[in-house]
Protein backbone atom coordinates (compact mmCIF):
# COMPACT_ATOMS: atom_id res chain seq x y z
CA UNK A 1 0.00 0.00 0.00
CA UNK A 2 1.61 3.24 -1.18
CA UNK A 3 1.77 6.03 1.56
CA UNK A 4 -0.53 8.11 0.00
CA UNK A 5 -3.97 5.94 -0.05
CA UNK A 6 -6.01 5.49 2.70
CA UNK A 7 -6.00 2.27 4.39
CA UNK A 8 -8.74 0.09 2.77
CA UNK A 9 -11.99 -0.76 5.05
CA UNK A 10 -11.48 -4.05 6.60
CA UNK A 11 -9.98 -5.84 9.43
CA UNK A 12 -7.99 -3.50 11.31
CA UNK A 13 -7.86 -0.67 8.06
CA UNK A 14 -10.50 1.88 9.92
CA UNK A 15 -8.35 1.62 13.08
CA UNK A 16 -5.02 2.05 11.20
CA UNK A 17 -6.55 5.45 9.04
CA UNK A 18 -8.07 6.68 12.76
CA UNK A 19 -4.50 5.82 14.44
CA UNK A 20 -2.58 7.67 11.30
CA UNK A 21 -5.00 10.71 10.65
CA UNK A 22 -7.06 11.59 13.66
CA UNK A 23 -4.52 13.43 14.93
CA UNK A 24 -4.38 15.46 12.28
CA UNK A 25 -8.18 15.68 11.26
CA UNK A 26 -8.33 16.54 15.08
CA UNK A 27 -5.89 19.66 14.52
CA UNK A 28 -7.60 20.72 11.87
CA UNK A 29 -11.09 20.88 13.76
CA UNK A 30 -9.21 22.59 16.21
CA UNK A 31 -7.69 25.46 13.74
CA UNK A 32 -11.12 25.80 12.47
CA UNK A 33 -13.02 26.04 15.70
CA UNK A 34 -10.47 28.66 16.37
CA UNK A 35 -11.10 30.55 12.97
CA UNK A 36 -14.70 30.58 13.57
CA UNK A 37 -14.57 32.79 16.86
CA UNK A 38 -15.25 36.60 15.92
CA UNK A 39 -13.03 37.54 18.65
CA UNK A 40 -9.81 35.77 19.99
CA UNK A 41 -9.33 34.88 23.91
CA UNK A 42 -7.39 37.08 25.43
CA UNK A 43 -4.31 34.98 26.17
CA UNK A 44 -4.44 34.37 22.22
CA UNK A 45 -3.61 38.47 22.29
CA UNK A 46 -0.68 38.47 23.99
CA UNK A 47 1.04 36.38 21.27
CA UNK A 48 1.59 37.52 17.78
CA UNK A 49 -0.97 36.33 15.03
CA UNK A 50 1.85 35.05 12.86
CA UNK A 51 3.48 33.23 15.54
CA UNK A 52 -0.18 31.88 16.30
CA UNK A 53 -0.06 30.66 12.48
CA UNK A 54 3.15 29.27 12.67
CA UNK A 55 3.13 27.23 15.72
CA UNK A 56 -0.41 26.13 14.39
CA UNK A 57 1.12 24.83 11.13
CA UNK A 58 4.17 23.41 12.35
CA UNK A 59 2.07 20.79 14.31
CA UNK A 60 -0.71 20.57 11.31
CA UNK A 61 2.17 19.97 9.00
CA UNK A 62 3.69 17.43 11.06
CA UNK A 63 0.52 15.36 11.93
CA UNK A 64 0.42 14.98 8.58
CA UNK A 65 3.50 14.24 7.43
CA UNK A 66 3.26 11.71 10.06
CA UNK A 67 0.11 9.91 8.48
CA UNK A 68 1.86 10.36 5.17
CA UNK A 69 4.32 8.67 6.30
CA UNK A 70 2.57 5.91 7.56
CA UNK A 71 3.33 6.73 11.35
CA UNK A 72 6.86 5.24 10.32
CA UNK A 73 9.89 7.24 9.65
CA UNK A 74 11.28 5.14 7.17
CA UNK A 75 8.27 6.75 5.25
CA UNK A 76 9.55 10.22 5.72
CA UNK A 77 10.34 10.62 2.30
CA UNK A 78 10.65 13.49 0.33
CA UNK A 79 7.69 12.97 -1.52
CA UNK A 80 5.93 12.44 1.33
CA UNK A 81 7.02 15.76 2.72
CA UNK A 82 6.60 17.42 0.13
CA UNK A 83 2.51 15.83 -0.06
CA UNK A 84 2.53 17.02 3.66
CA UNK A 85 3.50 19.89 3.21
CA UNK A 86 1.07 20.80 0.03
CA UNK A 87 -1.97 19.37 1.44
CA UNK A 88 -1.08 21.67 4.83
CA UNK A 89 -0.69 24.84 2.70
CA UNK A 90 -4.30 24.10 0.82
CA UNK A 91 -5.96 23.68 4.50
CA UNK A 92 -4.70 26.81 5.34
CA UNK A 93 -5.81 28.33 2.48
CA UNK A 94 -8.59 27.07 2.81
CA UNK A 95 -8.83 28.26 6.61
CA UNK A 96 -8.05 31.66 5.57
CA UNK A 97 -11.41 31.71 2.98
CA UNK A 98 -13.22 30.07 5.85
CA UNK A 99 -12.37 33.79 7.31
CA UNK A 100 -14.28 35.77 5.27
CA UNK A 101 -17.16 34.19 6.36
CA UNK A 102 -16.68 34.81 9.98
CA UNK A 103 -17.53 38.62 11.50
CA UNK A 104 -14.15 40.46 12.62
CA UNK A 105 -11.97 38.25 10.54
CA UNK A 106 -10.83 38.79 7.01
CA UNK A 107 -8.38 36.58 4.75
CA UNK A 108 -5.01 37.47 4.97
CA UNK A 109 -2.04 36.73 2.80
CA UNK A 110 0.41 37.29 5.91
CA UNK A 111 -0.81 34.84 7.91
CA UNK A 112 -1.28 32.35 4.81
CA UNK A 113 2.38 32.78 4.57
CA UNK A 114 3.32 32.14 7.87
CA UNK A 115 1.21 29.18 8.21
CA UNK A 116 3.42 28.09 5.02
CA UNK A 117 6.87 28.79 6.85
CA UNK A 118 5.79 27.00 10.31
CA UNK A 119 4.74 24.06 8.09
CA UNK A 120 7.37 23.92 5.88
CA UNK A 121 10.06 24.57 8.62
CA UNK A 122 8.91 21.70 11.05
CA UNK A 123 8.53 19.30 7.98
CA UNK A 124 11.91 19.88 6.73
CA UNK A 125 13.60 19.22 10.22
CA UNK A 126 11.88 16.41 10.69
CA UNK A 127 12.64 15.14 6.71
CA UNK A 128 16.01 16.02 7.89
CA UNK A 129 15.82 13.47 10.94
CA UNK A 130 14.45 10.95 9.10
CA UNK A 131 17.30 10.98 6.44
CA UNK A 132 19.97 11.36 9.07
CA UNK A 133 18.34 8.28 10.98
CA UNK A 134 18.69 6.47 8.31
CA UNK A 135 22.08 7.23 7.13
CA UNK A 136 23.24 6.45 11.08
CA UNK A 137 21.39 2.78 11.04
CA UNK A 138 23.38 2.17 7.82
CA UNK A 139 26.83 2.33 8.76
């Protein structure tokens, strides 16, 4: 089974998609619960929206790599990054239109952006691990 399919239904195959992608279905409900509020908790003020974004998208980015990668980090690959990291930036942007739906809250290229660079930083380090793992166990 190639690391981009879903599991098929069967014996075990709704646990394993559950196991490999509720996390990060569960951050996404999460980032979108969060978009939907007109007005941000107060604790959410004290911090920068872009940091907000990128610490949000670092985590998104690798929950999903991690499912990409089959929860196994000899499936960190760089395509599978690289499908991480692509289906991370379309959620965001997708986030971001969710916006213009909600009162007080508009889309914004900026924090499209910095959703990119927290996802595309944390996937890199951890493509980066992998490989580095790898080349360790082989020597």
């Amino acid at each position: 089974m190639s690391d981009s399919q879903p599991p098929a239904p069967g014996r075990g195959g709704w646990f394993r998609f559950v196991r490999l992608w509720g996390p990060a279905l569960a951050a996404m409900a999460a980032i979108f619960v969060a978009s939907s509020m007109s007005t941000l908790p107060p604790a959410a003020e004290e911090v920068s929206d872009k940091t907000l974004h990128f610490a949000a998208y670092a985590t998104l980015g690798l929950l999903v790599l991690r499912a990409m990668a089959g929860g196994e980090w000899r499936g960190v690959t760089a395509g599978s990054a690289l499908r991480a990291w692509l289906l991370t930036l379309a959620y965001g942007a997708s986030d971001e239109l969710h916006q213009a739906f909600v009162p007080n809250r508009w889309v914004s290229l900026g924090d499209w952006l910095a959703d990119a660079a927290g996802a595309g930083l944390a996937i890199v380090v951890a493509l980066v691990w992998a490989m580095r793992g790898r080349t360790r166990r082989s020597l």
